[in-house]
Protein backbone atom coordinates (compact mmCIF):
# COMPACT_ATOMS: atom_id res chain seq x y z
CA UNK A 1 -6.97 -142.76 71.65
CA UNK A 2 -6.44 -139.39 72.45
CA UNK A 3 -2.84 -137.28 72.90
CA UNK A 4 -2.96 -137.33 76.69
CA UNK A 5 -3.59 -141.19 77.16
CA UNK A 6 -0.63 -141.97 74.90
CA UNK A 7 1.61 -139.66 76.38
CA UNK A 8 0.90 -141.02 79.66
CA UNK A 9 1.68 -144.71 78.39
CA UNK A 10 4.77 -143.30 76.52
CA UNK A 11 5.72 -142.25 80.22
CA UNK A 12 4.84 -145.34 81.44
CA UNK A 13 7.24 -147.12 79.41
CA UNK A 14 10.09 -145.44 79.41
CA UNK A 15 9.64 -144.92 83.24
CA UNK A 16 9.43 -148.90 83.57
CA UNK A 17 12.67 -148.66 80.97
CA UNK A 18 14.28 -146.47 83.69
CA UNK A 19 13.45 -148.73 87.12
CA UNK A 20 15.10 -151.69 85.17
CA UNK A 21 18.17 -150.22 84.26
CA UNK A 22 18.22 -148.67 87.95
CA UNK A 23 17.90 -152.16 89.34
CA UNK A 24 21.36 -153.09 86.88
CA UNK A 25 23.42 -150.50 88.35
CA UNK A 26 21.97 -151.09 91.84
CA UNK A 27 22.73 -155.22 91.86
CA UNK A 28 26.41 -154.16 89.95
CA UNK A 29 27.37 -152.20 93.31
CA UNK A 30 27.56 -155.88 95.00
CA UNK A 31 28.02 -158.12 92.39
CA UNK A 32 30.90 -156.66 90.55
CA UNK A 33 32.65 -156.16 93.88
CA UNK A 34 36.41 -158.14 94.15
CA UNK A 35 35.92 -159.00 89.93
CA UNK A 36 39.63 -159.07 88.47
CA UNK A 37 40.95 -156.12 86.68
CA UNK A 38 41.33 -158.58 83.43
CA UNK A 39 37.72 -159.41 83.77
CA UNK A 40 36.17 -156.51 84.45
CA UNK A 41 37.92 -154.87 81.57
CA UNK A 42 36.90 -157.87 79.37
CA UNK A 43 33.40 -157.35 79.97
CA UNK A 44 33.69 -153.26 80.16
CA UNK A 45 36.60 -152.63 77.70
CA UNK A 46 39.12 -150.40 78.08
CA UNK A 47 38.18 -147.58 80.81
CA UNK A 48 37.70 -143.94 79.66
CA UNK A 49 40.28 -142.72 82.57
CA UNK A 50 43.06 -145.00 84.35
CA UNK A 51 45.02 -143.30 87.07
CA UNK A 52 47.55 -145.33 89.44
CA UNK A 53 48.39 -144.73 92.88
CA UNK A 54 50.97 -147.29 94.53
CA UNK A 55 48.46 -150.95 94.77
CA UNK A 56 45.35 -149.13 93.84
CA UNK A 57 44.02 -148.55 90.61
CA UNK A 58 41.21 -146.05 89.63
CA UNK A 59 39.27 -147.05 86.21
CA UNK A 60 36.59 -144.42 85.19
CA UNK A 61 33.95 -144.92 82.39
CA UNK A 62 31.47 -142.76 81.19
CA UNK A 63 27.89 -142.89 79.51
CA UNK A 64 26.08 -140.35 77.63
CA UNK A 65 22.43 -140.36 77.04
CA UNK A 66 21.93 -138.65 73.65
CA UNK A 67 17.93 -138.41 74.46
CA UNK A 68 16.75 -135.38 74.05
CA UNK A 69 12.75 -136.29 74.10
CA UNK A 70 10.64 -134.53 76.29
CA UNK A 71 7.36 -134.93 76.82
CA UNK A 72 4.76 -132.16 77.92
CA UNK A 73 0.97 -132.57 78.92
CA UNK A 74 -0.93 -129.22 78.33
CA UNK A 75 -2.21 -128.38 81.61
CA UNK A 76 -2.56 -125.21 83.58
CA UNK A 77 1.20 -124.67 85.35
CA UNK A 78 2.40 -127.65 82.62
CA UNK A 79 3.98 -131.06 83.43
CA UNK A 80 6.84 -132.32 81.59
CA UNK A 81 8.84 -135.42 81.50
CA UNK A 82 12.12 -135.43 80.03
CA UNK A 83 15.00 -138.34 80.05
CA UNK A 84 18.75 -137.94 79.16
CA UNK A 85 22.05 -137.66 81.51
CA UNK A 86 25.31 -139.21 81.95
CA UNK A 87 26.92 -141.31 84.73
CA UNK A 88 30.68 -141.62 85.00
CA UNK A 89 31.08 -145.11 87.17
CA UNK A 90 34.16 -145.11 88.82
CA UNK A 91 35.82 -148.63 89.67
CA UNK A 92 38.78 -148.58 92.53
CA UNK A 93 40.79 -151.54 92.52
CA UNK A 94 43.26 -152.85 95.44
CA UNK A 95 45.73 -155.31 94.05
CA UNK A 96 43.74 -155.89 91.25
CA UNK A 97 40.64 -156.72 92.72
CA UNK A 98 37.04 -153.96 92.60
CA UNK A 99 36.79 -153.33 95.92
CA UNK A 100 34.25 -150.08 95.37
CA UNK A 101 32.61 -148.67 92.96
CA UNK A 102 31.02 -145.41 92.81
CA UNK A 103 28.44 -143.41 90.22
CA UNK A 104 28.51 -139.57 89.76
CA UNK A 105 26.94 -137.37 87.45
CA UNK A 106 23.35 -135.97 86.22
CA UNK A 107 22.49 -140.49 86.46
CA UNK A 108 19.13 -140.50 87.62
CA UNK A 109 15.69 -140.54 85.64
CA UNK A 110 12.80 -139.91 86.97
CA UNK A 111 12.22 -142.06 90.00
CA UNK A 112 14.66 -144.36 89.07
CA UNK A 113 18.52 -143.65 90.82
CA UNK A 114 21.83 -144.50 88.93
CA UNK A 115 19.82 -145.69 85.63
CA UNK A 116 21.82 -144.13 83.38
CA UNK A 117 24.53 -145.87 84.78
CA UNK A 118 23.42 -149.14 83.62
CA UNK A 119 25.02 -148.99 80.02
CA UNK A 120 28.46 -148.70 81.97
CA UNK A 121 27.56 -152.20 83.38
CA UNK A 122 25.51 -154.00 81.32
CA UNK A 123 27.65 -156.23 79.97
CA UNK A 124 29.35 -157.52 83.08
CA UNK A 125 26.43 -158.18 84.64
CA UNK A 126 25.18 -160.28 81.32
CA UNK A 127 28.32 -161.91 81.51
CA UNK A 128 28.14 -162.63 85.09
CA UNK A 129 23.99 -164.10 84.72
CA UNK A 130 25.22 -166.54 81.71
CA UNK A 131 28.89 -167.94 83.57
CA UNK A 132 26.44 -168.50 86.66
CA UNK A 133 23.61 -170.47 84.49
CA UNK A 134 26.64 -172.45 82.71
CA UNK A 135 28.13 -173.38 85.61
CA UNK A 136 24.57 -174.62 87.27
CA UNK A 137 24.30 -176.49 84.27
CA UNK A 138 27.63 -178.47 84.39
CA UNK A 139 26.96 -178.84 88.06
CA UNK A 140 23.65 -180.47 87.18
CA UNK A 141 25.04 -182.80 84.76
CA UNK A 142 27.95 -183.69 86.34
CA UNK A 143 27.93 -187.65 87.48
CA UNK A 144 28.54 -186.31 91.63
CA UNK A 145 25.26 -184.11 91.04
CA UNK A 146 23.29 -187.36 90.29
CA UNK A 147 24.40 -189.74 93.21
């Protein structure tokens, strides 16, 4: 297989990497949206920045990609492909409740927005996918589901 092909499905990958990890921050927006304080720093952890402002709280974490691959096909003008950034995710909470959240920083890859944002909300959204298949589960077995 020569250089050029395996480059190309190197790119591939970690492109298709990328879109996935955009789709985790994109489907956090919503679903993390009026999650308690307690829980959201029980699937987060404690935030990198906490500021208070009468009712309204301001959490702030931060990701770091330490990639420093990049990836170069030798062409005439050159074409490079290089991943790494950081995403601070910013959580404002009313009364205790998420009520926005927003993502700043250098967090998009290549053709994928707010991927490297997706660390920062990982977890919660794990957490979130296996409470909602438990809780289908009890529903399912429970003796009203089967009348």
């Amino acid at each position: 297989m020569s250089k050029s092909v395996l480059l190309l499905s190197a790119c591939v990958m970690i492109s298709a990497c990328a879109v996935k990890d955009s789709r985790i921050a994109r489907d956090a927006e919503t679903r993390l949206m009026g999650m308690s304080e307690v829980d959201l720093e029980s699937c987060l952890g404690a935030p990198d920045q906490h500021s208070t402002f009468g009712n309204t709280d301001i959490l702030t974490y931060v990701a770091t990609s330490t990639s420093n691959d990049s990836y170069g096909v030798p062409v005439v003008g050159g074409i490079s492909f290089s991943n790494g950034g950081y995403c601070h995710a910013t959580f404002r909470m009313t009364n205790g409740h998420v009520t926005q959240i927003l993502y700043s920083g250098e967090k998009n890859a290549t053709g994928a927005p707010d991927a490297y944002c997706a660390p920062i909300v990982r977890t919660c959204m794990a957490h979130l996918a296996q409470t909602q298949n438990t809780a289908a589960a009890a529903a399912a077995a429970s003796p009203e589901a089967t009348k």
